[in-house]
C-alpha atoms as a PDB file:
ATOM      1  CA  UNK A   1      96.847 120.303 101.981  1.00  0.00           C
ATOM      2  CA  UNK A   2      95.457 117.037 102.578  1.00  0.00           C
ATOM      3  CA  UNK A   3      95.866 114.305 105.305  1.00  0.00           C
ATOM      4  CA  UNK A   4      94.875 110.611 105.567  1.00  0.00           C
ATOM      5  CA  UNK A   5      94.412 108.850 108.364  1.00  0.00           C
ATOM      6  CA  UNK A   6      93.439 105.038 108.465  1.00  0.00           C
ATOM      7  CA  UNK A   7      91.639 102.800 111.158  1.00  0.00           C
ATOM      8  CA  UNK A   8      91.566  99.062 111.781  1.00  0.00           C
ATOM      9  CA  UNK A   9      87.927  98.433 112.680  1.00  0.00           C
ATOM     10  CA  UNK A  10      87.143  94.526 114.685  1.00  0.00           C
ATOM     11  CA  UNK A  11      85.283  93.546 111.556  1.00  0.00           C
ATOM     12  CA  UNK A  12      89.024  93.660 109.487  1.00  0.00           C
ATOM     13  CA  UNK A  13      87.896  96.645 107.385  1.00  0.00           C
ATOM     14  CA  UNK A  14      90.010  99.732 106.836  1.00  0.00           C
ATOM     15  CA  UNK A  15      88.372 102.870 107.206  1.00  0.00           C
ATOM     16  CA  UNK A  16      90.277 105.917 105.681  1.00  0.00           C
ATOM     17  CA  UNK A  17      89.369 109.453 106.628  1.00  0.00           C
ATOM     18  CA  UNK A  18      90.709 112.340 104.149  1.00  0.00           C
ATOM     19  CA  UNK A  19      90.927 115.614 105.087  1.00  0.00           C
ATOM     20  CA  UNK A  20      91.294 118.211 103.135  1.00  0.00           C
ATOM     21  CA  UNK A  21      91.890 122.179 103.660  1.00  0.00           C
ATOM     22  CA  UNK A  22      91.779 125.071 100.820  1.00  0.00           C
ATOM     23  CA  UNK A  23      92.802 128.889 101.236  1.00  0.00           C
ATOM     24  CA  UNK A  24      89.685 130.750  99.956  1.00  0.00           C
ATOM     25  CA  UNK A  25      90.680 133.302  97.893  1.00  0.00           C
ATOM     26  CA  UNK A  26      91.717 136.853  99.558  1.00  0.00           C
ATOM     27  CA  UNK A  27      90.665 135.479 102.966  1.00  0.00           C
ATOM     28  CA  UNK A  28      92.602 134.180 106.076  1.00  0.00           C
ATOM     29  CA  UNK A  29      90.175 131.556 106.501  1.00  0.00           C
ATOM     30  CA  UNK A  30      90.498 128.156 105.077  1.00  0.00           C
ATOM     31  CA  UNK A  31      87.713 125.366 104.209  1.00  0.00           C
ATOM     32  CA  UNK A  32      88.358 122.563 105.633  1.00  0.00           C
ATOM     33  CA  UNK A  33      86.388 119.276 104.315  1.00  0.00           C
ATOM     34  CA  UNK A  34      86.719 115.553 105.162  1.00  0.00           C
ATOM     35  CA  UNK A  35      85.650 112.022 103.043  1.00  0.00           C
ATOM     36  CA  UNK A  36      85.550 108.743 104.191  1.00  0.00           C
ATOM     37  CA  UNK A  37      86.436 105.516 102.337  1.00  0.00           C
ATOM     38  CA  UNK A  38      86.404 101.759 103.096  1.00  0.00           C
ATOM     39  CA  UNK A  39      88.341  99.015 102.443  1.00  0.00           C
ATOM     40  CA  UNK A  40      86.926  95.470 103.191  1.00  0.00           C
ATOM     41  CA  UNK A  41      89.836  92.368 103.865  1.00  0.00           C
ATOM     42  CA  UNK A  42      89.461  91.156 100.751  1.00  0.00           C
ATOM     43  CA  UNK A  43      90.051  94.208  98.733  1.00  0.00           C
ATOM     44  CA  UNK A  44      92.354  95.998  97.196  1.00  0.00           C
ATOM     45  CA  UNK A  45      91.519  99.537  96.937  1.00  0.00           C
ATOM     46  CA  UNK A  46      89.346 102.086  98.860  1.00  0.00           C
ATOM     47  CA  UNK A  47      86.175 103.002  97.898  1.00  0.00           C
ATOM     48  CA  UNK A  48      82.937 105.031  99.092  1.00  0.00           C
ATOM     49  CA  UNK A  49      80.778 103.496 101.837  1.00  0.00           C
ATOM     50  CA  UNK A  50      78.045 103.855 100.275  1.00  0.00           C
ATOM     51  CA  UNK A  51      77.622 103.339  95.836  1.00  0.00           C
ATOM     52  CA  UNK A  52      75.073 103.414  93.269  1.00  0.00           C
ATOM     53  CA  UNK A  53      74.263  99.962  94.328  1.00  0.00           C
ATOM     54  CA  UNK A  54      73.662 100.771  97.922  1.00  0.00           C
ATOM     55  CA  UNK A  55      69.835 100.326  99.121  1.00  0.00           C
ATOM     56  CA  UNK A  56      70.419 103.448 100.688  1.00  0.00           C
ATOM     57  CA  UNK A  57      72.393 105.654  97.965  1.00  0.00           C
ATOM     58  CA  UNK A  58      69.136 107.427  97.224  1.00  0.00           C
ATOM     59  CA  UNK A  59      68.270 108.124 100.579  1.00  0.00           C
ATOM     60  CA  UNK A  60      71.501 109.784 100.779  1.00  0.00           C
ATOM     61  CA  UNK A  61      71.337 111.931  97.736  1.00  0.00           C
ATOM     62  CA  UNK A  62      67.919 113.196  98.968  1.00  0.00           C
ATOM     63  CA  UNK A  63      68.905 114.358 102.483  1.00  0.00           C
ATOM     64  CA  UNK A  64      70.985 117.403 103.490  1.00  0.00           C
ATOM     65  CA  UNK A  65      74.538 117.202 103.763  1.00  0.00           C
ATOM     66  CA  UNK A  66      74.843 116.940 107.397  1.00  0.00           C
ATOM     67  CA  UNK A  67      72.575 114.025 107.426  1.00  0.00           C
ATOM     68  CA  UNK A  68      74.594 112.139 104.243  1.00  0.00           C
ATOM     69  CA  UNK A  69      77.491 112.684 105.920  1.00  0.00           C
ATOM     70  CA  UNK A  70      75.826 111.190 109.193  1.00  0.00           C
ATOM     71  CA  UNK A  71      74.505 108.241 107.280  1.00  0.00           C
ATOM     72  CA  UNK A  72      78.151 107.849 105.374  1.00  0.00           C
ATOM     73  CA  UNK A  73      79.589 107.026 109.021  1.00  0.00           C
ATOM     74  CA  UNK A  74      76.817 105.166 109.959  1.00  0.00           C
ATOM     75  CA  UNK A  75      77.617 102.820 106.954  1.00  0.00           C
ATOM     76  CA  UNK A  76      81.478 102.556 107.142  1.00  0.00           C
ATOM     77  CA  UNK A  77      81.599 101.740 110.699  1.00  0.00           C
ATOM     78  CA  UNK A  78      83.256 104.755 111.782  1.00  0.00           C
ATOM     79  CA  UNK A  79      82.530 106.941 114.975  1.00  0.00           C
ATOM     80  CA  UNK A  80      82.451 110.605 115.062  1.00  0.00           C
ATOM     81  CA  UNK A  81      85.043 110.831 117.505  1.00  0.00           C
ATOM     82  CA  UNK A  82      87.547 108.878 115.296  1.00  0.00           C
ATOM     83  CA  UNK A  83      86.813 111.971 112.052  1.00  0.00           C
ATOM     84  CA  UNK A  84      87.384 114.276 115.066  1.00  0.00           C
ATOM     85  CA  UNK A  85      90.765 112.626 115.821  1.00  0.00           C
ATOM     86  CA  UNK A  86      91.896 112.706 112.327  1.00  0.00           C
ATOM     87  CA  UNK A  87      90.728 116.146 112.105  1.00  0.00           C
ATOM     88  CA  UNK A  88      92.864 117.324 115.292  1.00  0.00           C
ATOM     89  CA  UNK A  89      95.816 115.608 113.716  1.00  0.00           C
ATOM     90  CA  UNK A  90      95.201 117.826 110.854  1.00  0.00           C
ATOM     91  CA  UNK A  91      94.861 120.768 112.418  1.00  0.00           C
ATOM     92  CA  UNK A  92      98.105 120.074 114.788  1.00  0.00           C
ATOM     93  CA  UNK A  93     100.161 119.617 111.514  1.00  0.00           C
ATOM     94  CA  UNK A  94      99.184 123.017 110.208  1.00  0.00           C
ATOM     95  CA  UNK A  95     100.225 124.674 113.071  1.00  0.00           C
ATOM     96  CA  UNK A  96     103.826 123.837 112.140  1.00  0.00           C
ATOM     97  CA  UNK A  97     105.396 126.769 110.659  1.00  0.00           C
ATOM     98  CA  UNK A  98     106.499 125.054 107.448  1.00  0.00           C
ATOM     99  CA  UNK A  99     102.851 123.383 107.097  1.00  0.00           C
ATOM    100  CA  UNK A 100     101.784 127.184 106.795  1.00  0.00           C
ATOM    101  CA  UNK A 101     104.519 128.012 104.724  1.00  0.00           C
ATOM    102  CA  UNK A 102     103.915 125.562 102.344  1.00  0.00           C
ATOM    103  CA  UNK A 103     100.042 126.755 102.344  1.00  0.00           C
ATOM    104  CA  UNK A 104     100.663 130.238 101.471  1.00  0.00           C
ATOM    105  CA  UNK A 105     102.743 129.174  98.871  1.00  0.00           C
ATOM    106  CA  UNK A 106     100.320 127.243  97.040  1.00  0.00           C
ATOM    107  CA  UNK A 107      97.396 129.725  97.567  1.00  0.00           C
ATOM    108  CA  UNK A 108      99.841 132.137  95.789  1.00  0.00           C
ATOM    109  CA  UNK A 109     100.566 129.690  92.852  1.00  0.00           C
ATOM    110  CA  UNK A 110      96.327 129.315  92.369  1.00  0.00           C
END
């Protein structure tokens, strides 16, 4: 399942959160993941925060994921609290019954 949340930063750019949740195979549990995008005002699609051409791509690709993902808020503008909101929305729509309904039904068809 996957859920995308968008927020309006003061600057004008749109930061988009992604989350995204997997069954692992023959267990309960589920990984859950999250990437962030940005849109400036000018743009028309999302991208990454940070690209090739970033001073600080290879800084990124060096350090553990923790700390990329650390530096890839850092860089779009967004707040941890804000990943955690999008996050708790997420988790509030799987507790729906037909949210987990849905899920079991497409851990059966993988």
């Amino acid at each position: 399942m996957i859920h995308e949340k968008i927020f309006q930063l003061k600057s004008g750019r749109e930061v988009k959160v992604v989350v995204k949740s997997y069954f692992l195979h023959d267990n309960p549990l589920r990984d859950t993941e999250y990437e962030i995008l940005i849109r400036e005002p000018k743009e028309k699609y999302f991208r990454a925060p940070i690209g090739i051409n970033h001073p600080q791509y290879w800084k990124m690709k060096r350090s553990g994921a923790q700390q990329a993902r650390i530096l890839l808020m850092e860089y779009s503008g967004i707040t941890q609290r804000q990943v955690n909101q999008a996050i708790a929305e997420f988790n509030r729509i799987l507790s729906y019954p037909p949210a987990h309904i849905g899920l079991q039904f497409e851990s059966e068809l993988v």
